[in-house]
N, C-alpha and C. Protein backbone atom coordinates (compact mmCIF):
# COMPACT_ATOMS: atom_id res chain seq x y z
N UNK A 1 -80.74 -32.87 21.68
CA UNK A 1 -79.33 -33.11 21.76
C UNK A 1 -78.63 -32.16 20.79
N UNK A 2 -77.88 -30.98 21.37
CA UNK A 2 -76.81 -30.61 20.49
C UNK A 2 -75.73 -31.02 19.60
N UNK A 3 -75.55 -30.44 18.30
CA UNK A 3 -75.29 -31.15 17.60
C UNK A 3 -73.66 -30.74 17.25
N UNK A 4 -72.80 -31.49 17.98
CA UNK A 4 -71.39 -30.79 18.08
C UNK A 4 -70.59 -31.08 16.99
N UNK A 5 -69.70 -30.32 16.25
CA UNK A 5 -68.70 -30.86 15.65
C UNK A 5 -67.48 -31.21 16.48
N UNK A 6 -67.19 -32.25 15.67
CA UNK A 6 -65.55 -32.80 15.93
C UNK A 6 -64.60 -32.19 15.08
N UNK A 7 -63.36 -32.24 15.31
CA UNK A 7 -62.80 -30.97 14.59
C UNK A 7 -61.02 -31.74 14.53
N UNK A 8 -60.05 -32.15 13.39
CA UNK A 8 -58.99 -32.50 13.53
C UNK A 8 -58.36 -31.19 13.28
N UNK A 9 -56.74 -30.77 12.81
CA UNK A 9 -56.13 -29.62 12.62
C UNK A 9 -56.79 -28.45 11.76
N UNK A 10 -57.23 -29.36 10.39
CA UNK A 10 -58.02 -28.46 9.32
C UNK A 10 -59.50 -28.86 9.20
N UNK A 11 -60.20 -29.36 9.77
CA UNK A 11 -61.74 -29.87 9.44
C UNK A 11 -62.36 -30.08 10.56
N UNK A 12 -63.35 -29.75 10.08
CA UNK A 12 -64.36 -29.75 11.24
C UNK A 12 -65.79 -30.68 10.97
N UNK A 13 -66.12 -31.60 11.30
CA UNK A 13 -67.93 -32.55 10.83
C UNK A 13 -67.95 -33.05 11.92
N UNK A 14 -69.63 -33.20 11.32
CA UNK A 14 -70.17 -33.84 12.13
C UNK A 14 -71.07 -35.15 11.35
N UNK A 15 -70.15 -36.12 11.07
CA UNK A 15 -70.51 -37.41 10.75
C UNK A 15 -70.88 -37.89 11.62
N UNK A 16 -72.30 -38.49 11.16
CA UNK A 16 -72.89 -39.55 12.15
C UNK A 16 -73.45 -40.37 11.23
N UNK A 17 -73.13 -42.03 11.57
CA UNK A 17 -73.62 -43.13 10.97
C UNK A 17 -74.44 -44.04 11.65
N UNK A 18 -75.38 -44.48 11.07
CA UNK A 18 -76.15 -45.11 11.89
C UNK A 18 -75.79 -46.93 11.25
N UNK A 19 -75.20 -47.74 12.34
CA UNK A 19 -74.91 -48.95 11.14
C UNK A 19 -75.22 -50.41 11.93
N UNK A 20 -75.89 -51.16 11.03
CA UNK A 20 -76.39 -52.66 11.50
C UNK A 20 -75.68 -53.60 10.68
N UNK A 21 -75.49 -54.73 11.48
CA UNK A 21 -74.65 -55.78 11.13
C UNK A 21 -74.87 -57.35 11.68
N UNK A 22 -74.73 -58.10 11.37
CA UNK A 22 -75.43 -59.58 11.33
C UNK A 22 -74.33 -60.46 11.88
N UNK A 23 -74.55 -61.56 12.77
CA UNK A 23 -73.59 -62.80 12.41
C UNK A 23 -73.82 -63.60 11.20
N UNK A 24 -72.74 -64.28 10.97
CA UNK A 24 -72.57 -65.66 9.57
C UNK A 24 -74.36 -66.46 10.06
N UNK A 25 -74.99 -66.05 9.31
CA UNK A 25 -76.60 -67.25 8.60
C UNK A 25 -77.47 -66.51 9.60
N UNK A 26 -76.73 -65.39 10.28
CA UNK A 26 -78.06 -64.67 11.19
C UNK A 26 -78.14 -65.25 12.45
N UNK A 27 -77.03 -66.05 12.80
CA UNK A 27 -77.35 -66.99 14.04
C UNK A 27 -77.68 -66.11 15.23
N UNK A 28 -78.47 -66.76 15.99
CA UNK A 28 -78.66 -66.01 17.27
C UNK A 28 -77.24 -66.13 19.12
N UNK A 29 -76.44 -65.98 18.62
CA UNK A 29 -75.09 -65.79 19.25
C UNK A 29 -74.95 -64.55 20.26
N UNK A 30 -75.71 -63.30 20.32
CA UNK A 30 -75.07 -62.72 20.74
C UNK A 30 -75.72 -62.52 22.10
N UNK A 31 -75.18 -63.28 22.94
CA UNK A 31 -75.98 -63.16 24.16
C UNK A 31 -75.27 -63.20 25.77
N UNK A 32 -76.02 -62.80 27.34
CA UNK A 32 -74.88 -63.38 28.26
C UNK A 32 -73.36 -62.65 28.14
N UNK A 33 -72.83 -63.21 28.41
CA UNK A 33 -71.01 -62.98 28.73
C UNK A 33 -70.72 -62.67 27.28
N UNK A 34 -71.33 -63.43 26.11
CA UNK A 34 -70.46 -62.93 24.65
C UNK A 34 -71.06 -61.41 24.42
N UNK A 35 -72.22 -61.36 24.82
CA UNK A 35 -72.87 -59.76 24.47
C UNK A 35 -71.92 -58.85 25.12
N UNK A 36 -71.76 -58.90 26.12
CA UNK A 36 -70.55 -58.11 27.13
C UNK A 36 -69.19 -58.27 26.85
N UNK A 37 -68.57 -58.82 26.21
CA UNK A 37 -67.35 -58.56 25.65
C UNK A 37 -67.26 -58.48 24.26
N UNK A 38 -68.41 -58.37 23.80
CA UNK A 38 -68.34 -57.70 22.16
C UNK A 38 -68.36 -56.39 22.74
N UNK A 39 -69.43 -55.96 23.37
CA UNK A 39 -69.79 -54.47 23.66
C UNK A 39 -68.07 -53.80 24.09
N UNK A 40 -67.58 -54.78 25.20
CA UNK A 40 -65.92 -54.09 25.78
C UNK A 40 -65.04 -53.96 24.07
N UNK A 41 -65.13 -55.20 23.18
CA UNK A 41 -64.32 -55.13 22.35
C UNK A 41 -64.21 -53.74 21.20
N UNK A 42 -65.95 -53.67 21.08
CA UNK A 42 -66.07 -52.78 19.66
C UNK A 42 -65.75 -51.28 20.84
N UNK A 43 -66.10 -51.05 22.06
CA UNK A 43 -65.42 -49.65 22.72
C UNK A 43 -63.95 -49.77 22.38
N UNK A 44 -63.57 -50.81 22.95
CA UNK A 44 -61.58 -50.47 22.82
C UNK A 44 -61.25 -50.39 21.54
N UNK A 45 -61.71 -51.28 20.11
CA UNK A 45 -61.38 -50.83 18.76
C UNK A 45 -61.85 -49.36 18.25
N UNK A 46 -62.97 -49.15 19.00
CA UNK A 46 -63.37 -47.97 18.23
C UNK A 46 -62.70 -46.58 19.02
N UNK A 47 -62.33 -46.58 20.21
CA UNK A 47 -61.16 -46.02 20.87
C UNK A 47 -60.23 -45.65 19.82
N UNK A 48 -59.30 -47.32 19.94
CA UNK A 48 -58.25 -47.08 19.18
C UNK A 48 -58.30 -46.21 17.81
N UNK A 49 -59.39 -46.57 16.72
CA UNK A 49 -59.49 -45.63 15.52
C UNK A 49 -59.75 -43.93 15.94
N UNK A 50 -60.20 -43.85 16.75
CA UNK A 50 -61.00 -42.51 17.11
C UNK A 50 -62.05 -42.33 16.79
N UNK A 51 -62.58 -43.69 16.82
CA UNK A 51 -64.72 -43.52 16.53
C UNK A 51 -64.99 -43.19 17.68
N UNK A 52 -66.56 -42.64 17.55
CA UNK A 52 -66.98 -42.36 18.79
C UNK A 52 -68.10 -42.96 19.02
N UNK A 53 -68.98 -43.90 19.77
CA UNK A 53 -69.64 -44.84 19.97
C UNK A 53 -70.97 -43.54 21.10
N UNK A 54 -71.83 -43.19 19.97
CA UNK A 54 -73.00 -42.58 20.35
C UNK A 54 -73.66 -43.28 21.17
N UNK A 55 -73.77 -44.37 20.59
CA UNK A 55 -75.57 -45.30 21.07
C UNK A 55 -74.95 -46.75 20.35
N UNK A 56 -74.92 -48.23 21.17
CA UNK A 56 -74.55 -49.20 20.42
C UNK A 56 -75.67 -50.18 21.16
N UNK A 57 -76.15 -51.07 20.44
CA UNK A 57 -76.97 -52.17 21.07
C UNK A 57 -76.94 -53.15 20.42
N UNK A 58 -76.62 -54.46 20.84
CA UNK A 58 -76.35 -55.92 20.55
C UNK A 58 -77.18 -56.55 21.14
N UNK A 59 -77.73 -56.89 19.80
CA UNK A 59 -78.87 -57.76 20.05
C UNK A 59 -78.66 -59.50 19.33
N UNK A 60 -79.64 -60.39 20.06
CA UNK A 60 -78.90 -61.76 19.90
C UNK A 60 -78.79 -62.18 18.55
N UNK A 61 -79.63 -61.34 17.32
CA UNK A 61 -78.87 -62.11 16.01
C UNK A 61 -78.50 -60.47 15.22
N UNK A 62 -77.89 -59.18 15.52
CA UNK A 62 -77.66 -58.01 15.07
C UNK A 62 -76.70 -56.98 16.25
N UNK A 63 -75.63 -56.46 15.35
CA UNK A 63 -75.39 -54.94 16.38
C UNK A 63 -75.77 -53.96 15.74
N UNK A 64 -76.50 -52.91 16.64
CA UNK A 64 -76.71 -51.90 15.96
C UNK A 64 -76.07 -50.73 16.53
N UNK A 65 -75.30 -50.21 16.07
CA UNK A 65 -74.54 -48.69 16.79
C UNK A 65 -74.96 -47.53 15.90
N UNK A 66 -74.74 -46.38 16.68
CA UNK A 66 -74.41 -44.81 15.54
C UNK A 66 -73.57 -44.51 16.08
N UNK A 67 -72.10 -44.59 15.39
CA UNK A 67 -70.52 -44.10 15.46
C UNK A 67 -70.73 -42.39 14.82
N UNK A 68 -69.76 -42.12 15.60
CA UNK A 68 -69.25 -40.69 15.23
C UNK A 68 -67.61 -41.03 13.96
N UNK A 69 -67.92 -41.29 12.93
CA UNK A 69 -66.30 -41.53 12.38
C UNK A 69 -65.94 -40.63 12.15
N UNK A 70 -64.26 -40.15 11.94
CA UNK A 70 -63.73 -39.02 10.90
C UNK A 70 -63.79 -39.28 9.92
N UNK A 71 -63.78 -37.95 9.01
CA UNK A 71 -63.88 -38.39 7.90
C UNK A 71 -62.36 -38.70 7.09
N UNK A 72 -61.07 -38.70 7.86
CA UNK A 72 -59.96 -39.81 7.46
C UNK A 72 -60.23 -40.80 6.84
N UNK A 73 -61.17 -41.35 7.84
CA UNK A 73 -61.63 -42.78 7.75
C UNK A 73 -62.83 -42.90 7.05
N UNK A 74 -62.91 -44.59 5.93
CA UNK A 74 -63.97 -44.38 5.05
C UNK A 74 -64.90 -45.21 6.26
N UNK A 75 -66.11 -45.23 5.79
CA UNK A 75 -67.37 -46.57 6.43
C UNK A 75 -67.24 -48.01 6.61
N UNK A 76 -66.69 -47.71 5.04
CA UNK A 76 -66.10 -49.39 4.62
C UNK A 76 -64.69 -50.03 5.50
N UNK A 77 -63.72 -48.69 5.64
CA UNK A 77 -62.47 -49.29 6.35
C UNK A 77 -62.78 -49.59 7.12
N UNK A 78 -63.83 -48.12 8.32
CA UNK A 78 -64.21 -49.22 9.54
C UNK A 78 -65.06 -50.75 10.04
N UNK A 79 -65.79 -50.46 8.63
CA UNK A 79 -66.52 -51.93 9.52
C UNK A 79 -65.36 -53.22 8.82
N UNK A 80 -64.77 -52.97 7.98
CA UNK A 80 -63.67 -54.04 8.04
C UNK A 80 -63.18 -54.58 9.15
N UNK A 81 -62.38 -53.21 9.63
CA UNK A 81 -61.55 -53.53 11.21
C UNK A 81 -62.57 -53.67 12.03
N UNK A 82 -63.96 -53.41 12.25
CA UNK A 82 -64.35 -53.81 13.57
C UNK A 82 -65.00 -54.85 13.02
N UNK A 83 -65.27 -55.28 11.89
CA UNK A 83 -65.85 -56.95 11.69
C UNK A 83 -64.69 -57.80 11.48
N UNK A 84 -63.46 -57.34 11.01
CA UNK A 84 -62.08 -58.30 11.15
C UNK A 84 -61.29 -58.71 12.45
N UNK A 85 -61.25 -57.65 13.20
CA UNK A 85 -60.60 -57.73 14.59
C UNK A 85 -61.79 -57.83 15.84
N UNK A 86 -62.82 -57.47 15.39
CA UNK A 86 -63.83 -58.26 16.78
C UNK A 86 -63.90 -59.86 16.61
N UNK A 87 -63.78 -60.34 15.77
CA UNK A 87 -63.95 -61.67 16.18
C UNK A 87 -62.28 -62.67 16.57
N UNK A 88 -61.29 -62.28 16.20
CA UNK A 88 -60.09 -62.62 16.78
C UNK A 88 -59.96 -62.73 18.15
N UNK A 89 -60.65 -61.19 18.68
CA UNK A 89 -60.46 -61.02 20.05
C UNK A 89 -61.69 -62.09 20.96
N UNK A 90 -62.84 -61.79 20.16
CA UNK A 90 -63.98 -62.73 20.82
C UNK A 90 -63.70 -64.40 20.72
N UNK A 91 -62.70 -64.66 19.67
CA UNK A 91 -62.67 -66.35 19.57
C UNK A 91 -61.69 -66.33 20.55
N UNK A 92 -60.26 -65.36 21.25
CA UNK A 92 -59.25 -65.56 21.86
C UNK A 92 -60.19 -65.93 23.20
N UNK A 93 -61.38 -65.60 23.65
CA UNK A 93 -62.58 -65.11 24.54
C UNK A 93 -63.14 -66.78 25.26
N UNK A 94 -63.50 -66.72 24.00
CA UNK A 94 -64.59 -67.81 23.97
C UNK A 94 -64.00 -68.73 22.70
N UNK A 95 -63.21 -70.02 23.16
CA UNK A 95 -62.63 -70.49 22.37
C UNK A 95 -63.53 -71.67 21.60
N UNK A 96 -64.82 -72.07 22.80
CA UNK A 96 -65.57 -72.91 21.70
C UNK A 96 -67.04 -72.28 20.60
N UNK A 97 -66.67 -71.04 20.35
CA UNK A 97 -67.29 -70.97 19.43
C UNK A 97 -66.45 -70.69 18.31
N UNK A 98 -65.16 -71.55 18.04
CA UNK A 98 -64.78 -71.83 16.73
C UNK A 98 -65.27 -72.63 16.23
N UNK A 99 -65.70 -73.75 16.86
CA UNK A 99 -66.58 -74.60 16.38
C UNK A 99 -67.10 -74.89 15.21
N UNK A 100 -68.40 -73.79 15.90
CA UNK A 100 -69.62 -72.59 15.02
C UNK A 100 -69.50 -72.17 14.05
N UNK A 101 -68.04 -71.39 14.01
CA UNK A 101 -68.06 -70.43 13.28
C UNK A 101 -66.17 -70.89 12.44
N UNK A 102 -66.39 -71.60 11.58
CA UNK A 102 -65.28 -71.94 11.19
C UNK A 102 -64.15 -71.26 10.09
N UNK A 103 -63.04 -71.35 10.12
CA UNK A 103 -62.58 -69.84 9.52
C UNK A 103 -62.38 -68.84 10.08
N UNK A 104 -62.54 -68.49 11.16
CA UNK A 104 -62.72 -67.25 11.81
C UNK A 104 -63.68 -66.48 11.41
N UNK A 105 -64.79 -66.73 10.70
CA UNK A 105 -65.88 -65.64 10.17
C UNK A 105 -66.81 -65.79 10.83
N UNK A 106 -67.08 -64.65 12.10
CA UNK A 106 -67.87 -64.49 12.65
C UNK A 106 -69.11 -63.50 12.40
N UNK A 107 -68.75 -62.63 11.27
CA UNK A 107 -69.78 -61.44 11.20
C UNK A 107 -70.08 -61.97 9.12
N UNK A 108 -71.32 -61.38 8.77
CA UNK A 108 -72.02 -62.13 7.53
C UNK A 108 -70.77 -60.59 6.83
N UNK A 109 -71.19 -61.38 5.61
CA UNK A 109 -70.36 -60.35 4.58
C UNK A 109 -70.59 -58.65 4.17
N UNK A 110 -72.10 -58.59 4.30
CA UNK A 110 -72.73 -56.85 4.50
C UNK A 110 -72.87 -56.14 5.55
N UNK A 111 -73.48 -55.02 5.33
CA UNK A 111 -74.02 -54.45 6.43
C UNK A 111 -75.03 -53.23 5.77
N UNK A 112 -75.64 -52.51 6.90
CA UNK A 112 -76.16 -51.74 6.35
C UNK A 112 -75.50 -50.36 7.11
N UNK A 113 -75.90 -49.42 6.17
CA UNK A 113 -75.49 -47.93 6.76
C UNK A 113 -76.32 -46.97 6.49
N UNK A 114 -76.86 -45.81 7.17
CA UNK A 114 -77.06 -44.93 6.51
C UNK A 114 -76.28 -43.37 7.48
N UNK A 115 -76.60 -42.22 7.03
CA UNK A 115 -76.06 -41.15 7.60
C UNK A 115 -77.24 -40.61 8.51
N UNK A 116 -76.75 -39.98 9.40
CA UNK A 116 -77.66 -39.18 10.60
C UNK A 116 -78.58 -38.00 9.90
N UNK A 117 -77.72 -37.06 9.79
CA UNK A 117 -77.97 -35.97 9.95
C UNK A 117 -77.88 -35.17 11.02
N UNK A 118 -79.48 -34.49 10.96
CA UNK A 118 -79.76 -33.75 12.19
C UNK A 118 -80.67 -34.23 13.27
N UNK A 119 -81.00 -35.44 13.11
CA UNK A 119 -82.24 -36.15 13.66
C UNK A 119 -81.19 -37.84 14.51
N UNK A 120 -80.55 -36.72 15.16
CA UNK A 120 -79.17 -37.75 15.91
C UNK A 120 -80.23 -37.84 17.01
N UNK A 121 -81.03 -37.67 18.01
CA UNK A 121 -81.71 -38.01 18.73
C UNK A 121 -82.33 -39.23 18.30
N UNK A 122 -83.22 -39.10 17.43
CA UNK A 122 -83.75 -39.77 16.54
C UNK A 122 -83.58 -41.37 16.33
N UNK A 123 -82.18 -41.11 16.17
CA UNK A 123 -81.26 -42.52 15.50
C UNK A 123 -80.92 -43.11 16.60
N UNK A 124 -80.49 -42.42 18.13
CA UNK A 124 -80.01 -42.95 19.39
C UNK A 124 -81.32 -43.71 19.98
N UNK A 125 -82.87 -42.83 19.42
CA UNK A 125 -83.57 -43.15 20.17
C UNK A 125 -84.19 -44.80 19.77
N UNK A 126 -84.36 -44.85 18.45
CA UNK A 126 -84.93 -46.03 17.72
C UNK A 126 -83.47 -47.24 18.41
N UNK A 127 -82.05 -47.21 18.36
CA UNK A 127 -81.80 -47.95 18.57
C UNK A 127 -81.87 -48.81 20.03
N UNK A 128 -81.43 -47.51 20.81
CA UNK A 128 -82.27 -48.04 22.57
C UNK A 128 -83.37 -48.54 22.62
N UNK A 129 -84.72 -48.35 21.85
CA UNK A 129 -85.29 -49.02 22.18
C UNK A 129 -85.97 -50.60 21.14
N UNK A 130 -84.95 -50.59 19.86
CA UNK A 130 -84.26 -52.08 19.17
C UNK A 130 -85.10 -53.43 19.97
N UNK A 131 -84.52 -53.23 21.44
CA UNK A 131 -84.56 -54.37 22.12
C UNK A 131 -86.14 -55.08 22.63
N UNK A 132 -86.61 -53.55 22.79
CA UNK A 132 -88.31 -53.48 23.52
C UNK A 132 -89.31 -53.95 22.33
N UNK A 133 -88.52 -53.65 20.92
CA UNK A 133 -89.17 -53.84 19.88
C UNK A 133 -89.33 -55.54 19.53
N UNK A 134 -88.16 -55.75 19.59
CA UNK A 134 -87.94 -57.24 18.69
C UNK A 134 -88.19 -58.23 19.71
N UNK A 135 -88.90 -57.86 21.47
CA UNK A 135 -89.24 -58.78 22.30
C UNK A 135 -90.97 -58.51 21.88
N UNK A 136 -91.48 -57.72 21.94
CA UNK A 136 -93.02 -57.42 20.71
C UNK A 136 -92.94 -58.57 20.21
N UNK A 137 -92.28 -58.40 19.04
CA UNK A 137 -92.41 -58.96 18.01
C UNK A 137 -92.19 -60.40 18.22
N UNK A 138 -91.42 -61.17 19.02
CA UNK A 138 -91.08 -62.42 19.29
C UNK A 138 -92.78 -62.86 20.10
N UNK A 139 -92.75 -62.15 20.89
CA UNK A 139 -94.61 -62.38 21.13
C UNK A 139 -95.49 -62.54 20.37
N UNK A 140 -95.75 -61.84 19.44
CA UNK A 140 -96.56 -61.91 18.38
C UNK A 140 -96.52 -62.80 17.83
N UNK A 141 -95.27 -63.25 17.14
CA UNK A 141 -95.25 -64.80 16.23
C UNK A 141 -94.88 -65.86 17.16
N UNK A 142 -95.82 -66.06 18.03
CA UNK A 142 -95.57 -67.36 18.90
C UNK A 142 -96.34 -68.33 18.07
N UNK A 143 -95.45 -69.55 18.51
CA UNK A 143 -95.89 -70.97 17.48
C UNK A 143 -97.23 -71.65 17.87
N UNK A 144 -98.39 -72.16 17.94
CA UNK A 144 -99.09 -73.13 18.73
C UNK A 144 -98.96 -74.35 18.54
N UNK A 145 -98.91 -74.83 19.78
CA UNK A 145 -98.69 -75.88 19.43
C UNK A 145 -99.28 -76.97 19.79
N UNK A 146 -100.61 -77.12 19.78
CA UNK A 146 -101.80 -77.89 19.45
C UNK A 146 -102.02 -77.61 18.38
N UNK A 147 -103.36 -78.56 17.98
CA UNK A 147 -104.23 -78.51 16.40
C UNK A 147 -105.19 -77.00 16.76
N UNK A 148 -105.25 -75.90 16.16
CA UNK A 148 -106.25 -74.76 16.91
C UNK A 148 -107.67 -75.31 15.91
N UNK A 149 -107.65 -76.16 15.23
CA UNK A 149 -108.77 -76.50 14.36
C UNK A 149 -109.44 -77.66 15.44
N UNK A 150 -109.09 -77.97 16.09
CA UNK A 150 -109.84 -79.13 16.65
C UNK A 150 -110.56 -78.65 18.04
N UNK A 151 -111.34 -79.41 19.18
CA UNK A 151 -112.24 -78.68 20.13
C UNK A 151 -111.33 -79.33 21.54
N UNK A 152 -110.65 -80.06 21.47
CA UNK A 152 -110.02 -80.58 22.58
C UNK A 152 -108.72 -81.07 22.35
N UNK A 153 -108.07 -81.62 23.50
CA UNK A 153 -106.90 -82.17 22.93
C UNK A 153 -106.58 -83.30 21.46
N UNK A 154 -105.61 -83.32 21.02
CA UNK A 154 -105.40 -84.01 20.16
C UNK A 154 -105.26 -85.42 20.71
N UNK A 155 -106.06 -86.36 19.92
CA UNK A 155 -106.63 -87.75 19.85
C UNK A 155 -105.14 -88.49 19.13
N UNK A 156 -104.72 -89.56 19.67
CA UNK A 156 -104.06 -90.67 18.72
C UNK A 156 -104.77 -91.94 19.01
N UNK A 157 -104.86 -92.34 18.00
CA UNK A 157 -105.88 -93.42 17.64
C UNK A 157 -105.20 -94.80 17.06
């Protein structure tokens, strides 16, 4: 993948962020019809700023995107506005998960970030495949749920 700059009157970069983000206690929420209008919401906010939405994937307890930001704009301003104004629009959405989520705080207080570089393939590629990963892994730690110490079914006596 070529690695283009974006360019306003006087500057020219090529910022790329790679950034993950949580709901409030990690809940597993993001799924169905809410996954699909987070995904519509964070395109039209990040529109509006002039981010550019590389690679985004929402997964049921994380989003993970790599935005193209200007550098106008800090990291921190944006995930403000897209963790302040995605959930306004998603509670206007889906009105009983105020419930849930009381206060309007739908997204946990951090996040993580780091920068691209030149290894923007790289960063698009690990997040597309996010999803293939963390269904692995949900396999792996399956619960049993019999006694595995015993030779037959479990006895009540």
């Amino acid at each position: 993948m070529a690695q283009k700059a974006c360019s306003l009157s006087h500057t020219k970069w090529p910022c790329r962020y790679r950034i993950v983000f949580t709901p409030k206690y990690r809940r597993k929420v993001i799924y169905n019809q809410t996954r699909s209008d987070l995904g519509e919401i964070f395109r039209k906010l990040c529109q509006y700023k002039g981010i550019e939405i590389i690679e985004g994937h929402l997964m049921p307890d994380h989003a993970h995107m790599l935005l193209a930001i200007p550098p106008k704009c800090s990291v921190a301003s944006v995930m403000g506005y897209l963790k302040g104004k995605s959930p306004l629009m998603t509670f206007d959405r889906h009105a009983n998960m105020k419930c849930k989520f009381g206060n309007r705080k739908f997204w946990s207080a951090g996040y993580y970030v780091s920068t691209v570089g030149l290894n923007e393939a790289t960063a698009a590629k690990c997040i597309r495949e996010q999803e293939k990963a963390d269904i692995a892994l949900d396999r792996l730690s399956v619960k049993e749920h019999g006694d595995p110490f015993s030779r037959g079914p479990k006895k009540r006596g």
